[in-house]
Protein backbone atom coordinates (compact mmCIF):
# COMPACT_ATOMS: atom_id res chain seq x y z
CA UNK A 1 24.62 65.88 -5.12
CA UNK A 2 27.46 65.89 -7.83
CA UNK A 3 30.09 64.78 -5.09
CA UNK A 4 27.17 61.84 -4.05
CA UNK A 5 26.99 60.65 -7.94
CA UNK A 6 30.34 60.11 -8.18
CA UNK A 7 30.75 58.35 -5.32
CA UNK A 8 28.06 56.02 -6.18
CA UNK A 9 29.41 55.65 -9.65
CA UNK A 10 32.65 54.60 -8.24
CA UNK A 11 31.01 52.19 -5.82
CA UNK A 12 28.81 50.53 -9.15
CA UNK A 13 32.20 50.48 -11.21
CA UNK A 14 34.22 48.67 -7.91
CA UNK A 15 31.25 45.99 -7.62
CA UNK A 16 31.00 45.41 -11.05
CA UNK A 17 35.13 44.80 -11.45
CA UNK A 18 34.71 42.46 -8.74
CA UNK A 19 32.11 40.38 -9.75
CA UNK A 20 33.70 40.23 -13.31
CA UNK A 21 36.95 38.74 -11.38
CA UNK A 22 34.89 36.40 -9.23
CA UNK A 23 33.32 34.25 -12.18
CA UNK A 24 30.39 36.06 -13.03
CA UNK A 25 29.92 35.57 -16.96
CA UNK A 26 27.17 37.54 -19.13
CA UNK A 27 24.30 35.67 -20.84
CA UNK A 28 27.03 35.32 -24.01
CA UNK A 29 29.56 33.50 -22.08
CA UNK A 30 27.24 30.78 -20.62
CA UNK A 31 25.99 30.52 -24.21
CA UNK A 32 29.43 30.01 -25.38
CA UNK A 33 30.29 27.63 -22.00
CA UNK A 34 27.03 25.59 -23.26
CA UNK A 35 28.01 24.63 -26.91
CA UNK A 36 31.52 23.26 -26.04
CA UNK A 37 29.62 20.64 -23.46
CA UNK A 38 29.35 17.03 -24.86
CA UNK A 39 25.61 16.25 -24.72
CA UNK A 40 25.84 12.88 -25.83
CA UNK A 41 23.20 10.71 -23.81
CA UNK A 42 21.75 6.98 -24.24
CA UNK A 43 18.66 5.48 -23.39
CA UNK A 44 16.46 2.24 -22.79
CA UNK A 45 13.06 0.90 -22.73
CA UNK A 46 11.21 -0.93 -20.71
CA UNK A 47 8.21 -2.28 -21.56
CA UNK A 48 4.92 -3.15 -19.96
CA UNK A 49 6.12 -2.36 -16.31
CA UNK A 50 3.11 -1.74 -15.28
CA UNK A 51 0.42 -2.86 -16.86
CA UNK A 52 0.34 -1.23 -20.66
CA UNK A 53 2.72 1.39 -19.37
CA UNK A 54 5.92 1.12 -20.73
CA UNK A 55 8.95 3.57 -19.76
CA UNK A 56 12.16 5.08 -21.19
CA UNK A 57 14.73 6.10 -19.12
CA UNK A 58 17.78 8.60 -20.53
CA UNK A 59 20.93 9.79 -18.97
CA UNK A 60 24.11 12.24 -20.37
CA UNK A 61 26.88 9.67 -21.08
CA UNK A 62 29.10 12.28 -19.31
CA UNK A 63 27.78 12.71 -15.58
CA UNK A 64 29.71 15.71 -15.20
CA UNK A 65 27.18 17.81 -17.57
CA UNK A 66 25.51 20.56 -16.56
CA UNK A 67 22.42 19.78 -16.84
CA UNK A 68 20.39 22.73 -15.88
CA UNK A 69 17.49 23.83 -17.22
CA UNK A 70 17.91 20.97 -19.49
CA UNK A 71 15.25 18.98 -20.82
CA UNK A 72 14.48 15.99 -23.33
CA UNK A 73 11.76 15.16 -25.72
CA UNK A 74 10.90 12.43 -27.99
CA UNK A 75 8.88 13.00 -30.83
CA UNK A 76 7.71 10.53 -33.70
CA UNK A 77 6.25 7.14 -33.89
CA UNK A 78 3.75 8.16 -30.61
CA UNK A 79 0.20 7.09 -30.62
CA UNK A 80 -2.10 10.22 -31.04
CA UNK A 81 0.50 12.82 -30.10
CA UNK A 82 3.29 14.83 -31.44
CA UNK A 83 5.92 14.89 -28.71
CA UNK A 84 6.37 14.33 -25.28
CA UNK A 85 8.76 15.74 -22.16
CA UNK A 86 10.80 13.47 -19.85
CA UNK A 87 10.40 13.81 -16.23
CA UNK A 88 13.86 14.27 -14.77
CA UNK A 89 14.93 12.37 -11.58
CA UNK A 90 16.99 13.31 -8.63
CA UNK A 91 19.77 11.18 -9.78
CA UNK A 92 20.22 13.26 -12.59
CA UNK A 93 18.04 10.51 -15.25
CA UNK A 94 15.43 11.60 -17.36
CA UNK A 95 12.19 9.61 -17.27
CA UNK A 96 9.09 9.05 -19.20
CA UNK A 97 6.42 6.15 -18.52
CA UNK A 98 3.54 6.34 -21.11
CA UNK A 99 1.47 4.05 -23.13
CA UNK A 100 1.72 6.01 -26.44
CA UNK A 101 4.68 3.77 -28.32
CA UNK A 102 3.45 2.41 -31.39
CA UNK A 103 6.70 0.01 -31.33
CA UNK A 104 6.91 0.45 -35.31
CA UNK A 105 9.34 2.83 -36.86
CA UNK A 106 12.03 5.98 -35.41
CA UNK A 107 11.16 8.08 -32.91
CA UNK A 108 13.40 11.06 -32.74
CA UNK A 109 15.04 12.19 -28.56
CA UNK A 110 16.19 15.43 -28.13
CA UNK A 111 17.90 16.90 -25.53
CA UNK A 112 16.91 21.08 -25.24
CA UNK A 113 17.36 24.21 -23.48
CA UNK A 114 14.32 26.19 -23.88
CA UNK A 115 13.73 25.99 -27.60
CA UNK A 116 17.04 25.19 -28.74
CA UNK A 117 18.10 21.82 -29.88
CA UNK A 118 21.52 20.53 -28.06
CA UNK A 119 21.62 16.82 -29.16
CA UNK A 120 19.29 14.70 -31.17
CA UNK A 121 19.13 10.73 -31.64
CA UNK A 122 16.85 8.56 -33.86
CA UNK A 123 15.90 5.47 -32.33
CA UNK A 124 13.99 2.30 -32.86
CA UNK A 125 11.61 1.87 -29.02
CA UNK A 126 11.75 -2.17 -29.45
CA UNK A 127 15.39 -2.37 -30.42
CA UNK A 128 16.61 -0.50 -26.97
CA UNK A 129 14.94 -2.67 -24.48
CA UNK A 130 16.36 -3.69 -21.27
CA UNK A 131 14.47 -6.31 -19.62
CA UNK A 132 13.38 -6.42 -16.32
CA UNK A 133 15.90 -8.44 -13.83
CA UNK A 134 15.09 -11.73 -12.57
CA UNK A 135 13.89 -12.57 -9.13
CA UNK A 136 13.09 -15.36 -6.68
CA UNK A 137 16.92 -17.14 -7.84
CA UNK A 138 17.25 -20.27 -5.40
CA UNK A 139 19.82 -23.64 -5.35
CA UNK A 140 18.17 -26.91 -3.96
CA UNK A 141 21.05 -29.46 -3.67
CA UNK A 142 19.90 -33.67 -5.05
CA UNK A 143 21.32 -35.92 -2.71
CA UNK A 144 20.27 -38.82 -4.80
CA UNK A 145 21.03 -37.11 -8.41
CA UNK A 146 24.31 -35.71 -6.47
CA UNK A 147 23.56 -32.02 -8.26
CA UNK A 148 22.19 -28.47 -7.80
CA UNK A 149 18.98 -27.34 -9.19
CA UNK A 150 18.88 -23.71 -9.73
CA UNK A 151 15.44 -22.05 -10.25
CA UNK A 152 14.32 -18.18 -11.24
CA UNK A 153 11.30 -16.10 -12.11
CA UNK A 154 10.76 -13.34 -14.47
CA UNK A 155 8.27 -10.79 -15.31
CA UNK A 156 8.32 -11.49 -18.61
CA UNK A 157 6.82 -14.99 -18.46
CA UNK A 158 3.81 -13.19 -18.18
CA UNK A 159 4.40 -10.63 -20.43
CA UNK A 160 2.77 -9.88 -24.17
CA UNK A 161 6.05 -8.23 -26.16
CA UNK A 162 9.01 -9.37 -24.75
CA UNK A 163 9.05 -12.85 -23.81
CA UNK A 164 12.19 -14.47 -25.47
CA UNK A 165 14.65 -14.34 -23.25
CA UNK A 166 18.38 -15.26 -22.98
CA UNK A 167 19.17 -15.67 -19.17
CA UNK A 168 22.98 -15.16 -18.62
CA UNK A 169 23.81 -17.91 -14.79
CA UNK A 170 26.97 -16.68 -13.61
CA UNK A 171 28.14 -18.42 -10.39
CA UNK A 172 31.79 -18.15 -8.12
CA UNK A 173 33.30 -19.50 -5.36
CA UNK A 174 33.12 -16.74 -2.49
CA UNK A 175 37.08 -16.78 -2.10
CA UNK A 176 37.50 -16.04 -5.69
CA UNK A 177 34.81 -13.53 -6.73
CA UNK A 178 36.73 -12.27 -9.73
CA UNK A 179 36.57 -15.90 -11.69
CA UNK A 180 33.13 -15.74 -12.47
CA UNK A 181 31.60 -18.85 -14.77
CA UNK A 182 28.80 -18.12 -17.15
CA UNK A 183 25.74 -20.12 -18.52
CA UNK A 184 23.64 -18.77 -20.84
CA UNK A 185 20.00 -20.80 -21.11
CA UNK A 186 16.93 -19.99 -22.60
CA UNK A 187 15.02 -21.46 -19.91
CA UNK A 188 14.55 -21.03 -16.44
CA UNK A 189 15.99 -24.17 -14.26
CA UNK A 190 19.66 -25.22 -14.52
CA UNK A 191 21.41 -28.10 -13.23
CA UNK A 192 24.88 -27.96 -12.46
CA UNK A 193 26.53 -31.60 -11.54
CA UNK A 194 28.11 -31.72 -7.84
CA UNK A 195 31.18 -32.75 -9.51
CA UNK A 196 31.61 -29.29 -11.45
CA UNK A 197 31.88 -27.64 -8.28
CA UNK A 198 34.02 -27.95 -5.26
CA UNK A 199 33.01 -29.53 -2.34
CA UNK A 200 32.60 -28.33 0.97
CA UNK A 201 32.82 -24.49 -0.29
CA UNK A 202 30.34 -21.50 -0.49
CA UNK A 203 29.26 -19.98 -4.19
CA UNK A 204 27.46 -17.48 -4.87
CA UNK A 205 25.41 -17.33 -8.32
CA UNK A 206 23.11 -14.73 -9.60
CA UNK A 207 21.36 -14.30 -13.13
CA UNK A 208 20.57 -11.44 -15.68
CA UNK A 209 18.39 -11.09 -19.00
CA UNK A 210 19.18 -10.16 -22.62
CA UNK A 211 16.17 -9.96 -24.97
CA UNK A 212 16.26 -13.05 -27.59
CA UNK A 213 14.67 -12.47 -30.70
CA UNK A 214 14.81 -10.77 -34.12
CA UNK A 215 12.52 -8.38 -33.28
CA UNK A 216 12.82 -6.93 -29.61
CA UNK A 217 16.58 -6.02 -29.33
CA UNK A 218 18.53 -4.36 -26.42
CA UNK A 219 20.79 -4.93 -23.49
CA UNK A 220 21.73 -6.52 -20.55
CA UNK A 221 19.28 -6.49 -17.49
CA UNK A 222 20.84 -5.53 -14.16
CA UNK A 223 21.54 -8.94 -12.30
CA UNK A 224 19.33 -10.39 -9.51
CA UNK A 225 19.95 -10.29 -6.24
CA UNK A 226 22.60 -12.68 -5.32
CA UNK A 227 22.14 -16.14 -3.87
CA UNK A 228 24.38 -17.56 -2.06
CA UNK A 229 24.77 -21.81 -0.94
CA UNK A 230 27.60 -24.26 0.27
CA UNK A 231 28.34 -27.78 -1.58
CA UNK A 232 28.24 -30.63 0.89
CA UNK A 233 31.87 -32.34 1.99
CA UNK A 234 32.64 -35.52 0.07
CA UNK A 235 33.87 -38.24 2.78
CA UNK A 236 36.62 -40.72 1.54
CA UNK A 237 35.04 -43.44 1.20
CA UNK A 238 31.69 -42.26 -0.62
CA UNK A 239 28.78 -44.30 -0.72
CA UNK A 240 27.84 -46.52 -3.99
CA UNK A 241 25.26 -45.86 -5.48
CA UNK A 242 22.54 -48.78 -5.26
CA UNK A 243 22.27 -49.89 -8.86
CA UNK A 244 26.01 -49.80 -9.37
CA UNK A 245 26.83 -51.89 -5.76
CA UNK A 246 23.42 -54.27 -6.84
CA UNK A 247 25.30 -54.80 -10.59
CA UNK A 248 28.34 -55.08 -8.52
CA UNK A 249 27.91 -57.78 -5.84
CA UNK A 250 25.73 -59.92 -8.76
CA UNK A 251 28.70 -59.84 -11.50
CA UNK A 252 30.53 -60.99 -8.28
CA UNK A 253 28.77 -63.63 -7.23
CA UNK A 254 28.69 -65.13 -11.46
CA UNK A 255 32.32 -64.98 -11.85
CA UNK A 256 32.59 -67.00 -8.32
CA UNK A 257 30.00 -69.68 -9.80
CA UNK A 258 31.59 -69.62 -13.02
CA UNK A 259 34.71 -70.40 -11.25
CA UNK A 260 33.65 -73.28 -9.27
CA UNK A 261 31.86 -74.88 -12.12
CA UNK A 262 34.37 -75.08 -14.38
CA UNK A 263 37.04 -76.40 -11.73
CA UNK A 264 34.11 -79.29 -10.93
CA UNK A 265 34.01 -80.00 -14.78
CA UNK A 266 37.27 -79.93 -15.69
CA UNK A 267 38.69 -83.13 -15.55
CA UNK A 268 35.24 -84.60 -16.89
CA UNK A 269 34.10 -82.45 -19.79
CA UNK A 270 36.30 -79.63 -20.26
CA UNK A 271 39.62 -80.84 -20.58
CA UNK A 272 38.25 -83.15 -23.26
CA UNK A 273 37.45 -80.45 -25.02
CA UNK A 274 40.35 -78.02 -24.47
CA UNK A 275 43.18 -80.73 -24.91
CA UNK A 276 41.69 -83.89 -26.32
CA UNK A 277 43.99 -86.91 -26.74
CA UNK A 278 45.38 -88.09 -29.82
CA UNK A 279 46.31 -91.42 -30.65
CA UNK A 280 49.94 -93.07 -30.54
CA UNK A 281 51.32 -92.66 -34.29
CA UNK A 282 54.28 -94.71 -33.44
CA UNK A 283 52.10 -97.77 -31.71
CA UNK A 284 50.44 -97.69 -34.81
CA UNK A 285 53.50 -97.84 -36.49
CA UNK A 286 54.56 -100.89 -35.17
CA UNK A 287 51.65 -102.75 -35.52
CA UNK A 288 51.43 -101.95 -39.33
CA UNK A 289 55.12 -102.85 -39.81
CA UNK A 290 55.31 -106.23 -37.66
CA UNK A 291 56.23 -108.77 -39.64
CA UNK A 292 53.33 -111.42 -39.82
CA UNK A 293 54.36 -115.23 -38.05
CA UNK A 294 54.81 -118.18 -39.42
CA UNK A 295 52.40 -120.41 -39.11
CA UNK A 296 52.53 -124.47 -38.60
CA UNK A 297 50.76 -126.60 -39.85
């Protein structure tokens, strides 16, 4: 039995060398591992997305955390409640919908392991909100105005908190998808003029939302889906428009009236006029000078 004991004891001692060398760490070195990690995270709100539920989503601003048996809480500035626990998604977010935001005041988001406190921020629900992203973005083309009307739709038209938007347009020629141009509006129709664009070429333009007021604060929605439309070709010779060719052919036809009438006038009226005649200083000359004739009785 003695000879058995030791042989087990060396068999425990040999298992427990190797698993020291293979990475196995005691409770104090994953402790220790745990409070060098950078548990910095940010978060946003979105509000009324479905109904009177509103939802705040959180994620580690380093994706290589471990995040384990990791949870997060907020806590403050709730409606009939203390604190409550984020639901944590498969893609490694943290998630919460609820309609227990008072929207007034701090609420405090930690980030835990069991009852320990890893990271804390103090933040303001109504000054993190990201909007919801625009939808339904289309491009009709004016033959007669010779310009593009673009058109989108938002959630937030019909929405009771945030409905002040700033919508950031941001269209590009498909060949160059790196020079993007931008448009910020408050509304939701644009026009862009056929002649800011080149013709006979496929752009693609899609939208995103930034809330617009003093109150409601946040960031950048993620951009709609992109839409995607070709300007006509201009030919050569481009059609008038009617007014201008109507204005055109009339102001034609005066000057050729004009014309005639003044060469049928000229002689009669309007050289009179231009170069009248002057009288013969040196006839009258003479006649005041002659020397008056004798005269026989």
């Amino acid at each position: 039995m003695t000879i058995l004991g030791k042989a087990f004891a060396i068999v425990f001692y040999l298992v427990h060398a190797v698993s020291g060398e293979s990475g196995y760490a005691q409770n104090g070195d994953l402790e220790d591992a745990e409070s060098d990690a950078d548990y910095s995270f940010s978060c946003y709100a979105q509000l009324e997305v479905d109904g009177s539920q509103h939802s705040l989503t959180c994620a580690f601003d380093d994706p290589d955390v471990n995040s384990t048996n990791l949870e997060f809480e907020i806590c403050e500035s709730l409606l009939l409640i203390d604190c409550l626990n984020f639901n944590k998604l498969p893609d490694e977010k943290y998630f919460i919908k609820t309609n227990k935001f008072l929207m007034i005041g701090k609420s405090n988001i930690c980030v835990k392991l069991r009852e320990e406190y890893l990271a804390c921020k103090r933040v303001e629900i109504v000054h993190i909100v990201k909007p919801e992203a625009p939808f339904d973005l289309k491009v009709t083309y004016r033959p007669r105005a010779n310009d593009f009307e673009v058109t989108f739709n938002t959630s937030h038209l019909q929405k009771k908190y945030v409905k002040q938007l700033m919508h950031d347009v941001a269209y590009c020629q498909e060949k160059d998808g790196n020079n993007w141009m931008h448009m910020n509006i408050t509304n939701t129709r644009l026009t862009l003029p056929q002649r800011k664009l080149q013709s006979d070429a496929m752009y693609e333009i899609k939208v995103r939302s930034l809330p617009h007021s003093d109150y409601y604060k946040g960031f950048w929605s993620e951009w709609s889906p992109s839409y995607h439309f070709k300007t006509p070709e201009t030919n050569s010779e481009e059609e008038m428009n009617p007014v201008l060719l109507t204005i055109s052919v009339t102001s034609f036809i005066s000057v050729g009236l004009l014309v005639i009438l003044a060469c049928a006038l000229w002689k009669k009226r309007i050289k009179a006029i231009v170069w009248p005649s002057l009288p013969d200083h040196k006839k009258t000359l003479e006649q005041l000078c002659k020397k008056p004739e004798k005269v026989k009785f």
